[in-house]
C-alpha atoms as a PDB file:
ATOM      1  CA  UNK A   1      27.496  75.406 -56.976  1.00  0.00           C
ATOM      2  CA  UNK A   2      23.981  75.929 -57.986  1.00  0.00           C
ATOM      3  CA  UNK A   3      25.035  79.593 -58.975  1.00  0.00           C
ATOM      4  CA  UNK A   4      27.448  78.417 -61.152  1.00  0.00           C
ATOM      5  CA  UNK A   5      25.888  75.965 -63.050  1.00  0.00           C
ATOM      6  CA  UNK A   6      22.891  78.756 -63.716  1.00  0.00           C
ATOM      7  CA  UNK A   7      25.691  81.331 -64.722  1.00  0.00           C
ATOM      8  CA  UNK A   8      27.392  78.551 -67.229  1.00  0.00           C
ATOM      9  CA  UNK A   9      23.766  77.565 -68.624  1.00  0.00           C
ATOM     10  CA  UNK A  10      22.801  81.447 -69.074  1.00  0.00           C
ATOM     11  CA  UNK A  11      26.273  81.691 -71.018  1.00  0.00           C
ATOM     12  CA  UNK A  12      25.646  79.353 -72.967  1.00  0.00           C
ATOM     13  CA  UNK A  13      22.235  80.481 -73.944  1.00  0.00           C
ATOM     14  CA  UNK A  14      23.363  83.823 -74.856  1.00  0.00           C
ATOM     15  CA  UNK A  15      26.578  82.511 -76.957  1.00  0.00           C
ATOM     16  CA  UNK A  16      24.205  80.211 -79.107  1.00  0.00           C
ATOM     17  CA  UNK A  17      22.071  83.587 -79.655  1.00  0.00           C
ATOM     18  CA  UNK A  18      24.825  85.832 -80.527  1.00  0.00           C
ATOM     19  CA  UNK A  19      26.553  83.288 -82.970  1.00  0.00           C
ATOM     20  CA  UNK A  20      22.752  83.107 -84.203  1.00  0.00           C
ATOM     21  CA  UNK A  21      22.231  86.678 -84.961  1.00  0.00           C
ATOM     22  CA  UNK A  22      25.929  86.394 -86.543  1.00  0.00           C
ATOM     23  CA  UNK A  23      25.063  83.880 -88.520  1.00  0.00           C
ATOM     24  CA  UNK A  24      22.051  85.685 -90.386  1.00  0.00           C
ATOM     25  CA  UNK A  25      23.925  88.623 -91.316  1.00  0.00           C
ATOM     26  CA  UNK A  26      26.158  86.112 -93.269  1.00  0.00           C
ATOM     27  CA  UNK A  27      23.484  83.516 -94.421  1.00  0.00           C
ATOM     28  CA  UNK A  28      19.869  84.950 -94.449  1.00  0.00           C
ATOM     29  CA  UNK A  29      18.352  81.729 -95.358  1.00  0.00           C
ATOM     30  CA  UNK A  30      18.960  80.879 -91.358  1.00  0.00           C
ATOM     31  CA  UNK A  31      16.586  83.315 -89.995  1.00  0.00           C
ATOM     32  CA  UNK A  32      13.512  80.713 -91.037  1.00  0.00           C
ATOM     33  CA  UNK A  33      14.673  79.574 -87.202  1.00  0.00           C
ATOM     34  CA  UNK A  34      14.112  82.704 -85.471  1.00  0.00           C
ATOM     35  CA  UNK A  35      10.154  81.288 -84.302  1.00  0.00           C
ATOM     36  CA  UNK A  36      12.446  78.525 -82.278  1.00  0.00           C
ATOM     37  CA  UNK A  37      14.404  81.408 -80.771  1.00  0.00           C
ATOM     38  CA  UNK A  38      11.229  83.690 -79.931  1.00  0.00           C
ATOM     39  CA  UNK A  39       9.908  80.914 -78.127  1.00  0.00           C
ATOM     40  CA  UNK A  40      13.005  80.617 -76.288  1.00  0.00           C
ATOM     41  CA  UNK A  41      12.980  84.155 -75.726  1.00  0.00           C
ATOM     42  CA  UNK A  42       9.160  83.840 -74.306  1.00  0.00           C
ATOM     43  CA  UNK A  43       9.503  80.934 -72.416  1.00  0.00           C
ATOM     44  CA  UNK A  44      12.469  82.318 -70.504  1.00  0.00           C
ATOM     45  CA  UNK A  45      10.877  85.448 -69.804  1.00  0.00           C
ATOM     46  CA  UNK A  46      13.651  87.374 -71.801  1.00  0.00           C
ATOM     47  CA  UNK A  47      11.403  90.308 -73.172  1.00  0.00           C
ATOM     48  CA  UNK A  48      14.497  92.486 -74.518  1.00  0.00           C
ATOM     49  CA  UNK A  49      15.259  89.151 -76.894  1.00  0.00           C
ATOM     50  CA  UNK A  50      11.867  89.405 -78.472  1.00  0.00           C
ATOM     51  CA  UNK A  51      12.560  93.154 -79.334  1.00  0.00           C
ATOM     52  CA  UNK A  52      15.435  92.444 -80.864  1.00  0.00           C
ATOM     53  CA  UNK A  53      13.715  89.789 -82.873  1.00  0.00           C
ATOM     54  CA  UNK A  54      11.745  92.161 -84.344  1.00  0.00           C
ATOM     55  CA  UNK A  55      14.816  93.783 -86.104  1.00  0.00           C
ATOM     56  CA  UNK A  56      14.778  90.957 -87.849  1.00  0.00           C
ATOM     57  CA  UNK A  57      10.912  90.781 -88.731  1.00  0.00           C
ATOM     58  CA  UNK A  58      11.596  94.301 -89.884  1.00  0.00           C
ATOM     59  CA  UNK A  59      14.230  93.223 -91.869  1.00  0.00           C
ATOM     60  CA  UNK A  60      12.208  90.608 -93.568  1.00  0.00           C
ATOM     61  CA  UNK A  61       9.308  92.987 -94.359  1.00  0.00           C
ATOM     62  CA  UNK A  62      11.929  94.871 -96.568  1.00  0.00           C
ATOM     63  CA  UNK A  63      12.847  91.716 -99.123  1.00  0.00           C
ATOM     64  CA  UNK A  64       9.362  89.828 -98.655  1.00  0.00           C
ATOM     65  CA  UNK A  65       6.147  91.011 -99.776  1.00  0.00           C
ATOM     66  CA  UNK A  66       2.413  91.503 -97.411  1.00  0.00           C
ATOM     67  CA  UNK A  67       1.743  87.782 -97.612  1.00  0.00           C
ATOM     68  CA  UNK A  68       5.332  86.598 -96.580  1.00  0.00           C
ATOM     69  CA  UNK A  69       5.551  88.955 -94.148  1.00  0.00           C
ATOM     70  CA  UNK A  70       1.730  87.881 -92.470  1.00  0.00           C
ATOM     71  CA  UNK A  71       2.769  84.282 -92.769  1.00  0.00           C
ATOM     72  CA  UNK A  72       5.637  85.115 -90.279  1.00  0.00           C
ATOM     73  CA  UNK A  73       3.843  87.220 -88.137  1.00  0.00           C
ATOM     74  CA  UNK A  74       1.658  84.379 -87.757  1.00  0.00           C
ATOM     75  CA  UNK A  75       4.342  82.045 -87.060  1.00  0.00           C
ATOM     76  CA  UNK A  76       5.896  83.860 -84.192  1.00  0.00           C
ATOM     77  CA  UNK A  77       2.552  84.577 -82.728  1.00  0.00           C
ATOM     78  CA  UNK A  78       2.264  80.428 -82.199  1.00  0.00           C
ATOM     79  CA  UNK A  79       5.587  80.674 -81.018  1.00  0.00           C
ATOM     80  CA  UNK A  80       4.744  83.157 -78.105  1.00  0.00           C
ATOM     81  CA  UNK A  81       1.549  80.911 -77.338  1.00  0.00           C
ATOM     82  CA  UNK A  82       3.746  77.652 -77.431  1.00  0.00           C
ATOM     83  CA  UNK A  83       5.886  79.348 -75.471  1.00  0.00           C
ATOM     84  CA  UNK A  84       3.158  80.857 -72.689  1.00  0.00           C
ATOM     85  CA  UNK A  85       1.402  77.439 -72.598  1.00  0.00           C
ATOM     86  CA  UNK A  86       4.601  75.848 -71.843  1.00  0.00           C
ATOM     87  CA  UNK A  87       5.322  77.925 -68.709  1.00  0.00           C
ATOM     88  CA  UNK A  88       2.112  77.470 -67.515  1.00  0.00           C
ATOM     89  CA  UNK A  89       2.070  74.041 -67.435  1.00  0.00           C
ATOM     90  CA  UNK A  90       5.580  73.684 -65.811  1.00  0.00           C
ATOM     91  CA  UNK A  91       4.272  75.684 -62.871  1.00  0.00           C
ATOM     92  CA  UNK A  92       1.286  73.811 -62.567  1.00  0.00           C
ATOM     93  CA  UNK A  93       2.781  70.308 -62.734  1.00  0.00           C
ATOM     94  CA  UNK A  94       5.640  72.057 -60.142  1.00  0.00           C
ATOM     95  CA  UNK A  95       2.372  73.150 -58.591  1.00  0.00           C
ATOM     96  CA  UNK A  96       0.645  69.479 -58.213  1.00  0.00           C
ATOM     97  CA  UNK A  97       4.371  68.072 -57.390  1.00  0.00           C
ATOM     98  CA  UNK A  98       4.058  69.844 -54.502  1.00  0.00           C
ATOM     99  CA  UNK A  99       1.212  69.661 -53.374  1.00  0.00           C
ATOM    100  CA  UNK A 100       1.631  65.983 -53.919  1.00  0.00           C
ATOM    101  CA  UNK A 101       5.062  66.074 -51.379  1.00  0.00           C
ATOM    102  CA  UNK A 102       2.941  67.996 -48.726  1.00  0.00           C
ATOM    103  CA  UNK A 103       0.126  65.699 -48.998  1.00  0.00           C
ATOM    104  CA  UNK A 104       2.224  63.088 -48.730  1.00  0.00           C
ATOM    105  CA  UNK A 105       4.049  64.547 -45.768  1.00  0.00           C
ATOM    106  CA  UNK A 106       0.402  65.752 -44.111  1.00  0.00           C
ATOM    107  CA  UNK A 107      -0.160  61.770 -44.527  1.00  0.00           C
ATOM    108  CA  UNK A 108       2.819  60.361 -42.469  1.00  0.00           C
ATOM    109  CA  UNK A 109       2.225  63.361 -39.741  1.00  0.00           C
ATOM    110  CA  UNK A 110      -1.126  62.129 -39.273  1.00  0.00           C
ATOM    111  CA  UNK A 111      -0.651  58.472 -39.117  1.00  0.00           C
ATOM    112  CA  UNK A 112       2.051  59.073 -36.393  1.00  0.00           C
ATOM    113  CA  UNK A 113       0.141  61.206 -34.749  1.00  0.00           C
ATOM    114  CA  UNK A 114      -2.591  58.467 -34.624  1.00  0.00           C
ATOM    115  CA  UNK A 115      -0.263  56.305 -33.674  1.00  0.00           C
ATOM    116  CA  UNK A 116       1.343  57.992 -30.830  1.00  0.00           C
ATOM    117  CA  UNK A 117      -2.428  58.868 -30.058  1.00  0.00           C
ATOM    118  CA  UNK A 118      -3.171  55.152 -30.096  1.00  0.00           C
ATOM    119  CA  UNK A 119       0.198  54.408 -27.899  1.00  0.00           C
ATOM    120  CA  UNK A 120      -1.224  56.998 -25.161  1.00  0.00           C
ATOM    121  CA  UNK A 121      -4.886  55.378 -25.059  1.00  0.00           C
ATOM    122  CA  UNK A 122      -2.967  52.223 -24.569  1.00  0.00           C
ATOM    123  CA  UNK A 123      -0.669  53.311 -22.181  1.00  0.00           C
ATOM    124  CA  UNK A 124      -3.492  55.166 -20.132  1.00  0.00           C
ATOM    125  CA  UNK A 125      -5.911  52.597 -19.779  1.00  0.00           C
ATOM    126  CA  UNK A 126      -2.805  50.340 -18.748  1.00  0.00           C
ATOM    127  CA  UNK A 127      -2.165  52.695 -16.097  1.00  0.00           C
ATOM    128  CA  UNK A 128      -5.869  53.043 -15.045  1.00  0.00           C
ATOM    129  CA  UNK A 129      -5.801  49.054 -14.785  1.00  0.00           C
ATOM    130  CA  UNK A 130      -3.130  48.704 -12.983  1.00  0.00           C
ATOM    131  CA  UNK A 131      -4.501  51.257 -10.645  1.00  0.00           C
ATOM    132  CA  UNK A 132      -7.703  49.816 -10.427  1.00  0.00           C
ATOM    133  CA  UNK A 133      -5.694  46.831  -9.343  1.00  0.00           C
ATOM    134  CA  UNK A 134      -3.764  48.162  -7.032  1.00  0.00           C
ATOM    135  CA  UNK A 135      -6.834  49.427  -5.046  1.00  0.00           C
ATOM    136  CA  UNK A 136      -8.363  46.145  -5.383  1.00  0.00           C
ATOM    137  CA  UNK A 137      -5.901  44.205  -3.532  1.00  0.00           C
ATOM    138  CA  UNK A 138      -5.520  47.407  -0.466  1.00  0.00           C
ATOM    139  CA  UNK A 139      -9.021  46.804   0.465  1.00  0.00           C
ATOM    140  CA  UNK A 140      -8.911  42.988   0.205  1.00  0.00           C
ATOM    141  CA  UNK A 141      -6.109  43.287   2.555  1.00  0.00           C
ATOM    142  CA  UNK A 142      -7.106  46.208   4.649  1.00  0.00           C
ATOM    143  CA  UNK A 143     -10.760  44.776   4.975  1.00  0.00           C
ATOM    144  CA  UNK A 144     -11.478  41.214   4.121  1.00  0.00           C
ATOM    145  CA  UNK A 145      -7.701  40.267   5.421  1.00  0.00           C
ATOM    146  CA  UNK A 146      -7.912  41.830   8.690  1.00  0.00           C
ATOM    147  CA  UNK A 147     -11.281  40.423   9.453  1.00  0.00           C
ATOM    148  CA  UNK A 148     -10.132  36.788   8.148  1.00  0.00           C
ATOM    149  CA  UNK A 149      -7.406  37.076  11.029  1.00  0.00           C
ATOM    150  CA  UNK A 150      -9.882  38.735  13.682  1.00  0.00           C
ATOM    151  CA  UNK A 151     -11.878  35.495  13.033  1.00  0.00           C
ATOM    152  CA  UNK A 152      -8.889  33.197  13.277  1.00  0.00           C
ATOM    153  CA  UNK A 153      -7.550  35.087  16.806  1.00  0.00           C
ATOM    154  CA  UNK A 154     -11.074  34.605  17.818  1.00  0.00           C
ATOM    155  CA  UNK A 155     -11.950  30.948  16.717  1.00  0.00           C
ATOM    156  CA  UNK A 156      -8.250  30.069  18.516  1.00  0.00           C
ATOM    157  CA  UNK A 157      -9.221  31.381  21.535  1.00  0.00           C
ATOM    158  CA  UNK A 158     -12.741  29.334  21.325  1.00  0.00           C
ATOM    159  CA  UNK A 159     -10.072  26.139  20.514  1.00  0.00           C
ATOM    160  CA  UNK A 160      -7.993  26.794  23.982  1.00  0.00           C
ATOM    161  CA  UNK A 161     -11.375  26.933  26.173  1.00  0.00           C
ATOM    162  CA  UNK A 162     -12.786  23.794  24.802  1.00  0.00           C
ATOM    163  CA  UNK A 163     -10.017  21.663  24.122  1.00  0.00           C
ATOM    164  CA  UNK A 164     -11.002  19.176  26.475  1.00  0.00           C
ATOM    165  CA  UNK A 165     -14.223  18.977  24.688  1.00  0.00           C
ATOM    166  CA  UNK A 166     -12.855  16.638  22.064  1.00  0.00           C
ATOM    167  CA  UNK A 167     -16.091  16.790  19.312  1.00  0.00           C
ATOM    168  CA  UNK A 168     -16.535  20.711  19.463  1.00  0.00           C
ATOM    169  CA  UNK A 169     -12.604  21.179  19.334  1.00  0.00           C
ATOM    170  CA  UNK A 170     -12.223  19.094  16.278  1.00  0.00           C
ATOM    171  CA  UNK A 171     -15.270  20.664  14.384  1.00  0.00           C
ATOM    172  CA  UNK A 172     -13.275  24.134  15.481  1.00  0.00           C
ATOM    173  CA  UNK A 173      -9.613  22.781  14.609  1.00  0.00           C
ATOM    174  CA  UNK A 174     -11.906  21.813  10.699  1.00  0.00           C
ATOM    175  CA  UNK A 175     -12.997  25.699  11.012  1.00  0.00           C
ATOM    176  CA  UNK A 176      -9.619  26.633  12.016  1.00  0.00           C
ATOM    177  CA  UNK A 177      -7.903  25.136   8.819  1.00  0.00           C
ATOM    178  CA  UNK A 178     -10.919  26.430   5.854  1.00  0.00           C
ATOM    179  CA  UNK A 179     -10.220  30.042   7.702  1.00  0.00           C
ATOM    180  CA  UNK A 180      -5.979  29.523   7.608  1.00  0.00           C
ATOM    181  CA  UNK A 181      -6.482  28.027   3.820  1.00  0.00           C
ATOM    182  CA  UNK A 182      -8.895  30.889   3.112  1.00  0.00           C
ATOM    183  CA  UNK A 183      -6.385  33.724   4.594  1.00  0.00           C
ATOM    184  CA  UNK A 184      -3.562  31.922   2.586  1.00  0.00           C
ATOM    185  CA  UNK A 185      -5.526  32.191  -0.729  1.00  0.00           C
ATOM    186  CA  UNK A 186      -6.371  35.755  -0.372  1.00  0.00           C
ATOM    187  CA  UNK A 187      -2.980  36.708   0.813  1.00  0.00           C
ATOM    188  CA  UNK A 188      -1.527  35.135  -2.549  1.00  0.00           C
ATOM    189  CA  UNK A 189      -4.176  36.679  -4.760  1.00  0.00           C
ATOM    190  CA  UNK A 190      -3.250  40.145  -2.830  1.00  0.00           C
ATOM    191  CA  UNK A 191       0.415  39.812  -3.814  1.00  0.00           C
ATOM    192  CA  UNK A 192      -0.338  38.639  -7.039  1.00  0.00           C
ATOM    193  CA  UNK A 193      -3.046  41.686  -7.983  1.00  0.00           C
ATOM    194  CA  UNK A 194      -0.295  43.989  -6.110  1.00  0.00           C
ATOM    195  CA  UNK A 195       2.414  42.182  -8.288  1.00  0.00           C
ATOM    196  CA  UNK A 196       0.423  42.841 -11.484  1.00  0.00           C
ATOM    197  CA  UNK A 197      -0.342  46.666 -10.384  1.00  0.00           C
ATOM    198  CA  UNK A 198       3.870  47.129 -10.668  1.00  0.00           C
ATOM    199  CA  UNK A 199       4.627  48.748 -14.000  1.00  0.00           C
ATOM    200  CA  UNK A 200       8.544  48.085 -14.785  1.00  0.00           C
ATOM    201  CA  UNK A 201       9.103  51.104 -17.075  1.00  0.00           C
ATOM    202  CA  UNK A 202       7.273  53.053 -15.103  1.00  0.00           C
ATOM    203  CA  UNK A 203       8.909  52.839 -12.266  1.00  0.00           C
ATOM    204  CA  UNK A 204      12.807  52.536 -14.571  1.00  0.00           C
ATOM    205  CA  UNK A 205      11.378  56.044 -15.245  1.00  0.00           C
ATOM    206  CA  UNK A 206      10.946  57.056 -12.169  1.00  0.00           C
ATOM    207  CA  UNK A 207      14.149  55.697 -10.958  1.00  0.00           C
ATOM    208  CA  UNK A 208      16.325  57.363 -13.509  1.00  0.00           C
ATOM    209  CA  UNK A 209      14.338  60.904 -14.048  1.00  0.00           C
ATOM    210  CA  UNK A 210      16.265  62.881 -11.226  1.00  0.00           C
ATOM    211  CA  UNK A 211      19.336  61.841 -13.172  1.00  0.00           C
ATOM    212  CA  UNK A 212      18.235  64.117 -16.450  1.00  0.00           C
ATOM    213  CA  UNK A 213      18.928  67.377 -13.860  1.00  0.00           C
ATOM    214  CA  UNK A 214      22.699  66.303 -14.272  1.00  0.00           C
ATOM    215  CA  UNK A 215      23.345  63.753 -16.916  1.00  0.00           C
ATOM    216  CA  UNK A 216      23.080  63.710 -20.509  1.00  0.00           C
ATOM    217  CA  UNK A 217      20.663  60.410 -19.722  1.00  0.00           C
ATOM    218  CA  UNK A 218      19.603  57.972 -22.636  1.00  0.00           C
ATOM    219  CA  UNK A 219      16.792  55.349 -22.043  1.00  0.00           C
ATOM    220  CA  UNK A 220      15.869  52.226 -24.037  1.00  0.00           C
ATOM    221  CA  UNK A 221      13.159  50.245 -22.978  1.00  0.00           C
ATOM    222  CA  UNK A 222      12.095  47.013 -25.552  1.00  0.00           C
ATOM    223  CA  UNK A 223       9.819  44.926 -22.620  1.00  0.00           C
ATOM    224  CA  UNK A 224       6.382  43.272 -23.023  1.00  0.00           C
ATOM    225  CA  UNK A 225       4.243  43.629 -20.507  1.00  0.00           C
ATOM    226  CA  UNK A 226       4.463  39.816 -19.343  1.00  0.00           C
ATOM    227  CA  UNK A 227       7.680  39.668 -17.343  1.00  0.00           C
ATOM    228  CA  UNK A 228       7.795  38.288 -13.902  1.00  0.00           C
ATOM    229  CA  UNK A 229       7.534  40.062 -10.918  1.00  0.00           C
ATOM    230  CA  UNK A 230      10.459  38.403  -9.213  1.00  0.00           C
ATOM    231  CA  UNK A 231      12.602  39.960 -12.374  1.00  0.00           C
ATOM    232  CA  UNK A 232      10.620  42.813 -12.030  1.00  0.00           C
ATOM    233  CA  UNK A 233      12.042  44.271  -8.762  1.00  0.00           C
ATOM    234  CA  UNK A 234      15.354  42.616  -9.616  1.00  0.00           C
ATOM    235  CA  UNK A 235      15.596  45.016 -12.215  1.00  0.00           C
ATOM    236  CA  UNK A 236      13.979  47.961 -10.345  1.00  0.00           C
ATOM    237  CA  UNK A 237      16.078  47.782  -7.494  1.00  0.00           C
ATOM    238  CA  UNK A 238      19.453  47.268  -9.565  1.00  0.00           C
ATOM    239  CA  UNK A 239      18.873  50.207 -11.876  1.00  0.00           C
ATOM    240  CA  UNK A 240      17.981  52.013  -8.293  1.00  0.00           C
ATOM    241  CA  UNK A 241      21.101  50.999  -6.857  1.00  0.00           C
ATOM    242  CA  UNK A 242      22.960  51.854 -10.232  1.00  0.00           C
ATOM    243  CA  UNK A 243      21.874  54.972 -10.408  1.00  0.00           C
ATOM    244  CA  UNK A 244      22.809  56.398  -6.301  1.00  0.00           C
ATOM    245  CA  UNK A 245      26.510  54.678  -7.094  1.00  0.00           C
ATOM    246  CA  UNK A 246      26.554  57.049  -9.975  1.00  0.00           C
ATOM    247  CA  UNK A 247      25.508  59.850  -8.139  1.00  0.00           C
ATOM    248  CA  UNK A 248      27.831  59.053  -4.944  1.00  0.00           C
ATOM    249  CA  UNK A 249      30.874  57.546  -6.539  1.00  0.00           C
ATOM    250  CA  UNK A 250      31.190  58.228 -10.027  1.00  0.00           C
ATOM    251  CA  UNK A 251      32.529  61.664 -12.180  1.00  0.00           C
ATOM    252  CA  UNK A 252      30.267  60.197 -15.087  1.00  0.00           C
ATOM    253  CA  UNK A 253      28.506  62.952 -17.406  1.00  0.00           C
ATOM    254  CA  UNK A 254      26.527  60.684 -19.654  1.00  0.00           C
ATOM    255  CA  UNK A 255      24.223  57.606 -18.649  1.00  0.00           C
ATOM    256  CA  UNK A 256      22.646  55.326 -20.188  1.00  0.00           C
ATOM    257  CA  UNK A 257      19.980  52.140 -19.494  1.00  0.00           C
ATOM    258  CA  UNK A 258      18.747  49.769 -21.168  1.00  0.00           C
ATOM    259  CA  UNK A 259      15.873  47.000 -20.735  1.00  0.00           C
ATOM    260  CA  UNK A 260      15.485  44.453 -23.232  1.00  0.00           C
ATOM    261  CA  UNK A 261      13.384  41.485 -24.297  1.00  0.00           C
ATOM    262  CA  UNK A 262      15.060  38.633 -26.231  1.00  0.00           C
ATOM    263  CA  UNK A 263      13.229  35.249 -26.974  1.00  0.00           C
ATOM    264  CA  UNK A 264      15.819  33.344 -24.147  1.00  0.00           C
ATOM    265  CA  UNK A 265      16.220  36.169 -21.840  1.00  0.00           C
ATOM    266  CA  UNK A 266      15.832  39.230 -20.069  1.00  0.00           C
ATOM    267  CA  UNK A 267      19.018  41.630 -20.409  1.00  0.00           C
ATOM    268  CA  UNK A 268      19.853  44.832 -18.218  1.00  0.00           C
ATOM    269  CA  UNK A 269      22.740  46.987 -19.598  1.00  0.00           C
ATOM    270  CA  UNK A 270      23.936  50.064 -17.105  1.00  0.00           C
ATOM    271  CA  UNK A 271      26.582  52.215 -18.474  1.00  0.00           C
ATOM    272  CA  UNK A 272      28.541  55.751 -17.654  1.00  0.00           C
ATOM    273  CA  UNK A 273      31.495  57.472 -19.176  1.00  0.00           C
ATOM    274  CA  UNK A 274      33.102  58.043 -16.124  1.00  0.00           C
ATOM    275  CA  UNK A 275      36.924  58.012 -15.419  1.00  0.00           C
ATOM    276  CA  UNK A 276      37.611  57.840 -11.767  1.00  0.00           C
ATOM    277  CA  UNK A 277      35.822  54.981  -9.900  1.00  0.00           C
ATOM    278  CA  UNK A 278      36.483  55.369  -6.740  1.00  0.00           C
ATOM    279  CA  UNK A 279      36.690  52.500  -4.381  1.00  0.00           C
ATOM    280  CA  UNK A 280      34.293  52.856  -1.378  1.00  0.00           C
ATOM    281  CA  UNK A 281      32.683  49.604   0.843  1.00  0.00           C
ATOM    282  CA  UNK A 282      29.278  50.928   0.975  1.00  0.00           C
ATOM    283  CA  UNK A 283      29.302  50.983  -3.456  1.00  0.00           C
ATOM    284  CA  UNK A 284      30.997  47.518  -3.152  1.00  0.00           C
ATOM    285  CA  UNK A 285      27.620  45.962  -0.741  1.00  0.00           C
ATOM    286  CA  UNK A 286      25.445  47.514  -3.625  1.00  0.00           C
ATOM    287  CA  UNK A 287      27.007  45.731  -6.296  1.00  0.00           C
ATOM    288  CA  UNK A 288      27.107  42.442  -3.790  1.00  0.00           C
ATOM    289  CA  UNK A 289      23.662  42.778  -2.873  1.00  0.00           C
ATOM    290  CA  UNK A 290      23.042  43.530  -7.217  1.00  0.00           C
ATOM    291  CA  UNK A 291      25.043  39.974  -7.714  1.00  0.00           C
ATOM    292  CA  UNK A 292      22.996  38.063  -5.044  1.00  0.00           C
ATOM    293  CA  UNK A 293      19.346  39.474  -6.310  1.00  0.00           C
ATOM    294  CA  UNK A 294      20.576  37.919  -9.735  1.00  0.00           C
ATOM    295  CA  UNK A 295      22.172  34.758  -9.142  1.00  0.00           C
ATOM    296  CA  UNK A 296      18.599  34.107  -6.959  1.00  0.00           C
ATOM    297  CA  UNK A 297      16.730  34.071 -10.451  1.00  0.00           C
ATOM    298  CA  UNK A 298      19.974  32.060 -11.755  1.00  0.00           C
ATOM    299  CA  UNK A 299      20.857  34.924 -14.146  1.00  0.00           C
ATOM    300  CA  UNK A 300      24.662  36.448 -14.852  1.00  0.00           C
ATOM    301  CA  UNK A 301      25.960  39.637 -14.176  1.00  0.00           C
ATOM    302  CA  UNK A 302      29.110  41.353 -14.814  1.00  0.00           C
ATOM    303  CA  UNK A 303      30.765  44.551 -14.111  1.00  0.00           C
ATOM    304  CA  UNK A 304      33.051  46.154 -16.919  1.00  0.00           C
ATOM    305  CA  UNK A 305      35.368  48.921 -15.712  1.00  0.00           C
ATOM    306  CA  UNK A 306      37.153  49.734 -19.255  1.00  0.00           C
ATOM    307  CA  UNK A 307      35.602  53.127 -20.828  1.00  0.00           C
ATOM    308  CA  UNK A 308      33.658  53.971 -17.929  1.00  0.00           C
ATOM    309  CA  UNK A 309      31.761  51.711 -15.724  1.00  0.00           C
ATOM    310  CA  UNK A 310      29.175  48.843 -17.247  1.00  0.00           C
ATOM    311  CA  UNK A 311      26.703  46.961 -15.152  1.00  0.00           C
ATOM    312  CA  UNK A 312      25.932  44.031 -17.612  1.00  0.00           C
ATOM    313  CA  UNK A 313      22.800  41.472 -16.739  1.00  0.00           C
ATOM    314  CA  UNK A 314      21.038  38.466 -18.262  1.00  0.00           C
ATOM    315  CA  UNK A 315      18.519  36.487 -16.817  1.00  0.00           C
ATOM    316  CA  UNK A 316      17.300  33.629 -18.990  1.00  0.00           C
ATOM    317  CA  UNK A 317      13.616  33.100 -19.329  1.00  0.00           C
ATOM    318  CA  UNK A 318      11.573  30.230 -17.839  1.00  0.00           C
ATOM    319  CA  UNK A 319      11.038  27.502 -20.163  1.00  0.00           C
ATOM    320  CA  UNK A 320       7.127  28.342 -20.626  1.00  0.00           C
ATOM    321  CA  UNK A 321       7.849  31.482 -21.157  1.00  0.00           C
ATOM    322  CA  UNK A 322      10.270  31.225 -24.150  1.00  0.00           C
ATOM    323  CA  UNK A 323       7.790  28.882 -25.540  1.00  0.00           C
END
């Protein structure tokens, strides 16, 4: 297309030329224009057109006398210097419009690299407190935990030899309850710090990544980092679950999961494009044991068989939380 529109424009340029040159032979008067067609010639680069122009200087040098005759050469000199200007500016505002564009580009590479740079500092030092966490709450438990119970075995045993002792046992039975309230405080804090130290797409990605070596897999996860750790492994062990029926009972070649955050609710989409779903018990526990972790948190899910199989899930926020 581009071809022929630069064919038809160089036609056209040559017609108006040859009915020029015509033209003159008939009506000499006309060839007072031929400055506008040497800077045509010039600015096109046609060097053969501004020979034959000067046929037609010659020509005039014949009827016109030395002062005529400088007058045009004059003329068509500005012409050719209109002409070279010209071209040089086009390719230096082509030039700056280009530079401009790859600027402009260089610009939107670099604030997405920042970005995704930004996105990775983020992610790390999430990952480095969550770590830092995790360790946290092992050595509570491994250290300070099993010495809190040592104590307790210990202080029960002191309880059983003087129980007859009615003072000392109840100052022990007082000891006895600060040391059970003080092992029950730790133990929550340890599952909460070990609750905390879960990160839900990391561990979706994990889930899902031996699934790339033979599915076309797509991911979407739109989470904040505040969701509960009772959805949390809801989720985690669902997609898990999802993911060996695929494997064991499914011809699927595509797979895709999504996690997302609306204001009301948590939602869970599991899909594949496969076409014969075989019936097996074992697949059938999964998905009752999928239904029973979600009706727990007093979500919905659903299971659509039409265009492959579809594990659909919803689990509506707690009231604080969508506030």
């Amino acid at each position: 297309m581009e071809l022929i529109i630069y064919l038809e424009k160089e036609v056209a340029f040559y017609g108006i030329v040859a009915v020029y040159v015509l033209a003159c032979f008939f009506a000499p008067s006309l060839i007072f224009f031929l400055p506008v067609h040497i800077y045509e010639f010039v600015y096109r680069k046609k060097w053969w057109g501004c020979l034959s122009c000067a046929l037609f200087v010659y020509r005039i040098s014949l009827f016109h006398g030395a002062g005529q005759i400088l007058l045009w050469i004059m003329t068509v000199m500005l012409a050719v210097l209109l002409a070279v200007r010209t071209g040089q500016q086009v390719q230096e505002h082509a030039a700056f419009l280009k530079l401009r564009d790859s600027s402009v580009e260089e610009q939107a590479k670099m604030k997405q690299r920042n970005k995704e740079l930004l996105e990775k500092q983020d992610y790390e030092i999430r990952v480095a407190t969550l770590s830092e966490r995790n360790r946290i709450a092992r050595e509570i438990h491994d250290n300070v935990g099993h010495m809190l119970s040592r104590c307790i075995l210990q202080l029960g045993a002191l309880m059983m030899v003087h129980k007859k002792e009615e003072t000392l046992y109840a100052q022990l039975s007082s000891v006895n309850a600060s040391l059970n309230e003080a092992m029950n405080n730790i133990r929550e804090s340890v599952h909460d710090l070990h609750d905390e130290s879960v990160d839900l797409k990391q561990a979706v990605v994990e889930a899902t990544s031996q699934m790339r070596q033979n599915y076309e897999l797509q991911l979407v996860y739109d989470m904040s980092p505040q969701v509960p750790r009772n959805v949390k492994y809801a989720m985690i062990a669902i997609v898990k679950e999802a993911m060996a029926n695929i494997v064991k009972h499914s011809n699927a070649t595509k797979v895709s999961v999504m996690l997302r955050e609306h204001p009301g609710f948590y939602q869970l989409l599991i899909e594949d494009n496969g076409t014969q779903i075989r019936e097996n018990k074992h697949a059938g526990i999964g998905l009752t044991n999928m239904r029973q972790r979600v009706e727990a948190l007093g979500g919905n899910i659903h299971f659509r068989t039409d265009a492959g199989f579809a594990i659909i899930v919803s689990i509506r926020k707690e009231m604080k939380e969508c506030g």
